[in-house]
C-alpha atoms as a PDB file:
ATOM      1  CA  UNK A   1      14.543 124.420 179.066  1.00  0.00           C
ATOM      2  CA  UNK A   2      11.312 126.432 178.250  1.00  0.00           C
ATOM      3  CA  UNK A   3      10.915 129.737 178.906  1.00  0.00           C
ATOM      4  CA  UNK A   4       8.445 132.536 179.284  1.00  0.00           C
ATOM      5  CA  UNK A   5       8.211 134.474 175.880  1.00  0.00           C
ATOM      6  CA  UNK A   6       7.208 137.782 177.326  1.00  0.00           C
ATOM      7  CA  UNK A   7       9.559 138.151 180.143  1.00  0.00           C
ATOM      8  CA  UNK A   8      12.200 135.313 179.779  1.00  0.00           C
ATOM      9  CA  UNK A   9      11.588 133.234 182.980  1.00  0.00           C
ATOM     10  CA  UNK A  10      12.078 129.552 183.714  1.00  0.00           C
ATOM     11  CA  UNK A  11       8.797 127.451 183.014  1.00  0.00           C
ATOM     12  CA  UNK A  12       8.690 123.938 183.584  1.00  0.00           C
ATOM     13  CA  UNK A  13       7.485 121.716 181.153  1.00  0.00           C
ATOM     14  CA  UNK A  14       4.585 120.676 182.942  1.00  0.00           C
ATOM     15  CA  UNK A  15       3.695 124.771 183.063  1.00  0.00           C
ATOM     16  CA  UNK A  16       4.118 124.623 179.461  1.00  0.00           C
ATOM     17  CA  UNK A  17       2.098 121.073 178.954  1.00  0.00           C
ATOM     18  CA  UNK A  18      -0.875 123.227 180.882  1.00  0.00           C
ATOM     19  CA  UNK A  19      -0.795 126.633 179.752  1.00  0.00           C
ATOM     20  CA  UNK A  20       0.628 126.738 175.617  1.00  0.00           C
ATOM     21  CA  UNK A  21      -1.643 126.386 172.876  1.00  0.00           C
ATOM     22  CA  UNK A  22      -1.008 123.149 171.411  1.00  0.00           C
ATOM     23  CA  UNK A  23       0.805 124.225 168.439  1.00  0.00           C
ATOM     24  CA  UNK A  24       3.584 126.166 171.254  1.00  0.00           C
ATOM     25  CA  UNK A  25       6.551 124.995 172.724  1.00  0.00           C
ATOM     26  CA  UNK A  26       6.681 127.912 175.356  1.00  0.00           C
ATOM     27  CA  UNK A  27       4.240 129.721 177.438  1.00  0.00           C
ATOM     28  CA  UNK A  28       3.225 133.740 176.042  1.00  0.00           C
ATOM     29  CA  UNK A  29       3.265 134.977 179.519  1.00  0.00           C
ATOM     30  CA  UNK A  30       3.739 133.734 183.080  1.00  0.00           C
ATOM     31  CA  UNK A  31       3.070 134.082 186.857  1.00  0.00           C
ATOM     32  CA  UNK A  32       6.886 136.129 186.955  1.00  0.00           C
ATOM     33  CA  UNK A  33       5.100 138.473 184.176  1.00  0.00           C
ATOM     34  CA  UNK A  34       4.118 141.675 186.396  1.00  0.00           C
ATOM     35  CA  UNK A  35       2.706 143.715 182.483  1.00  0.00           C
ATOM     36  CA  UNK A  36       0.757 140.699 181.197  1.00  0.00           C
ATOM     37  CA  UNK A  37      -1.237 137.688 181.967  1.00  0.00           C
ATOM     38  CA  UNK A  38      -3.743 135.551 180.741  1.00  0.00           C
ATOM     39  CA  UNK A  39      -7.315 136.168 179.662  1.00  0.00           C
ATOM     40  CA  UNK A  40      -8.989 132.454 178.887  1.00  0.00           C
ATOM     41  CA  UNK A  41      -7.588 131.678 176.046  1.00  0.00           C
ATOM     42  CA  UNK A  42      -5.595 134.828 175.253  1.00  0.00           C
ATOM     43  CA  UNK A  43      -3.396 137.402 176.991  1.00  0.00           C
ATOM     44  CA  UNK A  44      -3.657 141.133 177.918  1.00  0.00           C
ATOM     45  CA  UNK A  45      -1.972 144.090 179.699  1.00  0.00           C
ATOM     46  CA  UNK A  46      -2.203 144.146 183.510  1.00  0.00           C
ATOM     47  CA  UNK A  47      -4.225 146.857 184.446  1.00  0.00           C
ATOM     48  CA  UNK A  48      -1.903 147.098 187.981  1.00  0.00           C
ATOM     49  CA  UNK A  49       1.281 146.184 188.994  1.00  0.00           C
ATOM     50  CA  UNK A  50       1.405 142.508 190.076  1.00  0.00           C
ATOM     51  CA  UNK A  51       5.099 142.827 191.738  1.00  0.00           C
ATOM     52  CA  UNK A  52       5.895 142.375 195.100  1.00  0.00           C
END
């Protein structure tokens, strides 16, 4: 099963299909991620909490 390489979480693979560079099998960050999250093509610190 893939997994979130920042925090851990359970991606699916279509999340993974969509969101990893080509050459990944995993995502760098995800919508469970409350420090990161993506920037276009890249990823960056949150600038404020994103928990609930």
């Amino acid at each position: 099963m893939p997994e979130c390489l920042n925090c851990g979480s359970f991606v699916t693979e279509a999340y993974v299909r969509v969101f990893a560079p080509t050459e990944m099998e995993s995502v760098r960050v995800c919508p469970n991620c409350e420090d990161k999250l993506r920037d276009g093509a890249s990823i960056r610190q949150a600038r404020s909490s994103r928990g609930n």
